[in-house]
Protein backbone atom coordinates (compact mmCIF):
# COMPACT_ATOMS: atom_id res chain seq x y z
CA UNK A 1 0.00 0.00 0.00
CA UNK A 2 1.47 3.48 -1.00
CA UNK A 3 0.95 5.76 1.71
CA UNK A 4 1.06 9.64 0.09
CA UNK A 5 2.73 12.19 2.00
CA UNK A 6 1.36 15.85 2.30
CA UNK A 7 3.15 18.92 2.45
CA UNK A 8 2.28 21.96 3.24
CA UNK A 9 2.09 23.50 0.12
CA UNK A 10 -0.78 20.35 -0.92
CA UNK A 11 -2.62 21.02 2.80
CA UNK A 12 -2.57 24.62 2.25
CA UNK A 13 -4.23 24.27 -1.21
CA UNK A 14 -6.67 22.01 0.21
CA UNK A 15 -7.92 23.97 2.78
CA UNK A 16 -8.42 26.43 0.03
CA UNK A 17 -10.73 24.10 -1.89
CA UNK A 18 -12.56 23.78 1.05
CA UNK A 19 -13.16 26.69 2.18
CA UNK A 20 -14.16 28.03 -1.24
CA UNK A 21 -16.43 24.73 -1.53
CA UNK A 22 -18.04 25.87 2.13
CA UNK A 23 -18.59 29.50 1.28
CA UNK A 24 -21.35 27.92 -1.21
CA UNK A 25 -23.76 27.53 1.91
CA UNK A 26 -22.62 30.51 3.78
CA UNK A 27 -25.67 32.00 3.39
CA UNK A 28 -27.27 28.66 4.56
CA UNK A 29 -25.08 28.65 7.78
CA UNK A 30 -25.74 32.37 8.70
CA UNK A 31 -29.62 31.40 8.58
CA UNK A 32 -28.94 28.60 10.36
CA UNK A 33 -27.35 30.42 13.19
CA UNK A 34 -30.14 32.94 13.37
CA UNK A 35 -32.62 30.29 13.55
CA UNK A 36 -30.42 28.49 16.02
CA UNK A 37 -30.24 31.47 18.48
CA UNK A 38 -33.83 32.20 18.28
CA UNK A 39 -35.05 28.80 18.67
CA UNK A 40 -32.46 26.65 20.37
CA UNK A 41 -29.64 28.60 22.33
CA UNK A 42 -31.53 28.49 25.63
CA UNK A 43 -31.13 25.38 26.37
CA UNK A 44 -27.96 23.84 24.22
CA UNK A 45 -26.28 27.27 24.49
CA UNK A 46 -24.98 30.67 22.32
CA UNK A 47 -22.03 27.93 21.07
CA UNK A 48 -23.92 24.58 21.19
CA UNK A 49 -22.42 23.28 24.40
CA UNK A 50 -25.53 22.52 25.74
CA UNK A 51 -24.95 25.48 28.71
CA UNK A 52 -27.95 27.50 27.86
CA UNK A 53 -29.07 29.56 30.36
CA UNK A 54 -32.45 27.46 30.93
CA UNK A 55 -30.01 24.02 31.25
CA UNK A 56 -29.70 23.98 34.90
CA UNK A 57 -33.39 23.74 35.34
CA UNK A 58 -33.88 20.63 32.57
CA UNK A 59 -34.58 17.57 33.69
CA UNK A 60 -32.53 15.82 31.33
CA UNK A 61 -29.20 17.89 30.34
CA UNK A 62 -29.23 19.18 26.57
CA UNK A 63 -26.68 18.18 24.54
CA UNK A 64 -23.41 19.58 23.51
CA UNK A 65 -24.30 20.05 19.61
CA UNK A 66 -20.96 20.77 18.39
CA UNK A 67 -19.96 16.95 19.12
CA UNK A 68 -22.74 15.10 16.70
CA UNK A 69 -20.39 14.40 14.00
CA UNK A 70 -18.51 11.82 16.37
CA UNK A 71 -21.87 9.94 16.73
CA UNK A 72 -23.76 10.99 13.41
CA UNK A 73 -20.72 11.12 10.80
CA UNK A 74 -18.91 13.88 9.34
CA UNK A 75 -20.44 15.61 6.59
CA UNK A 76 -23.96 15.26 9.50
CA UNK A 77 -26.95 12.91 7.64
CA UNK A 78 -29.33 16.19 6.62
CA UNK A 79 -32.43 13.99 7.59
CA UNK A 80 -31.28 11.97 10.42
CA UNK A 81 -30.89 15.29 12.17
CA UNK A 82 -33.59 17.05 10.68
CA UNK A 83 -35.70 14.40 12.56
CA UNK A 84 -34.32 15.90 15.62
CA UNK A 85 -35.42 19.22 14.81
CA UNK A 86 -38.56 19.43 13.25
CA UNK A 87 -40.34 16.45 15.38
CA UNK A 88 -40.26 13.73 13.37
CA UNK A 89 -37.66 11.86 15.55
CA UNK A 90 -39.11 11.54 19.51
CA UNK A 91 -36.70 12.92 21.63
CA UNK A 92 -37.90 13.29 25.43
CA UNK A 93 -35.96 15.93 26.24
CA UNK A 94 -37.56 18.06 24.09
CA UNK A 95 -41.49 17.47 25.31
CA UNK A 96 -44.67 16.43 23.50
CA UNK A 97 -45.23 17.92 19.89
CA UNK A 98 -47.91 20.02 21.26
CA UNK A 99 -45.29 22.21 23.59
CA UNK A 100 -44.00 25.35 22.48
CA UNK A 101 -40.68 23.85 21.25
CA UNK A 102 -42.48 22.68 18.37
CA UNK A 103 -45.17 25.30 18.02
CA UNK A 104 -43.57 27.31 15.43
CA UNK A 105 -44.14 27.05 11.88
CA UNK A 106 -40.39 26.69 10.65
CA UNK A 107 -40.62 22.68 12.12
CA UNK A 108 -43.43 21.62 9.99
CA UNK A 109 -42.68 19.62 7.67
CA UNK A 110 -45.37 19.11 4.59
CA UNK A 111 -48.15 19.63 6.54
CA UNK A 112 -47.30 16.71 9.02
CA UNK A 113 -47.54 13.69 7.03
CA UNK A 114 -44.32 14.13 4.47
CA UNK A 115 -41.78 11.25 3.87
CA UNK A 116 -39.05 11.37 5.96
CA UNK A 117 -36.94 12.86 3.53
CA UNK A 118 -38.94 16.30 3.22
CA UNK A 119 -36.81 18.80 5.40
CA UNK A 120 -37.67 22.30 4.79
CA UNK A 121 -35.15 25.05 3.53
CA UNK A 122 -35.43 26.49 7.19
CA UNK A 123 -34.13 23.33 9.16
CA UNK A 124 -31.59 22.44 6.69
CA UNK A 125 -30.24 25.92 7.69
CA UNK A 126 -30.05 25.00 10.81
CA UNK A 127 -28.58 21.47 10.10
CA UNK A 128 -26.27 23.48 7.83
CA UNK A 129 -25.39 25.82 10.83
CA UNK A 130 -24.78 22.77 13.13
CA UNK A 131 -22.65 21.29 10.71
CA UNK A 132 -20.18 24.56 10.49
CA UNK A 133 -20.07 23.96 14.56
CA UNK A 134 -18.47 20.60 14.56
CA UNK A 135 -15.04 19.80 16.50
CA UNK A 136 -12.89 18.71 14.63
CA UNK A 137 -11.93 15.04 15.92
CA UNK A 138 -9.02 14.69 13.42
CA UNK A 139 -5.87 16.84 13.27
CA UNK A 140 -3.18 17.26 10.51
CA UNK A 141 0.45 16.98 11.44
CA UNK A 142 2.70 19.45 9.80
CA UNK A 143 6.30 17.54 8.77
């Protein structure tokens, strides 16, 4: 097996790829984050560490957001945690469908009865905003 070795000159250019590639859905993560801090910084907190300031009272401790990729995958599965969002998925932590978490209109998803694939432009902002929050679990050596 040939192993290929990376210098900085090839990370460098990389990084630039990606980072032109990611400016594509800028626009999708600076939704995302307004939609985030109006509808779900309370409780996981301003940075997704699940320290909001209505935490201490939960019952059940939110999570820290900017560590799904370890258990979901890295790019995040759109639906799989659009399911989380928008109600599809039961999560007790966040309550019944009928409590305010999931009163407002950007959760629905085609009128309540859509396949599970149907995730509307406002949570796949927010999935998209998520995603740009991710730790990084690997790091690249320099030689």
């Amino acid at each position: 097996m040939q192993v290929m070795k990376l210098n900085r000159a090839h990370v460098l250019l990389l990084v630039g790829i990606m980072l032109v590639a990611s400016t594509a859905g800028a626009d999708d993560v600076t939704r995302g984050r307004a939609l985030y801090l109006r509808n779900c910084a309370s409780c996981h907190g301003v940075n997704g560490d699940g320290r909001g300031p209505v935490a201490p009272a939960l019952k059940t401790p939110p999570a820290d957001l900017r560590l799904l990729s370890r258990r979901y995958g890295d790019p995040l599965p759109v639906d799989e945690i659009a399911r989380f969002i928008d109600g599809r998925a039961d999560i007790a932590a966040h309550g019944p469908r009928d409590m305010p978490v999931w009163g407002d209109q950007v959760w629905q998803y085609s009128h309540g009865k859509g396949p599970s694939s149907q995730v509307t432009s406002a949570v796949a902002d927010l999935v998209a905003y998520l995603e740009s929050i991710q730790e990084l679990t690997h790091h690249v050596s320099f030689p």
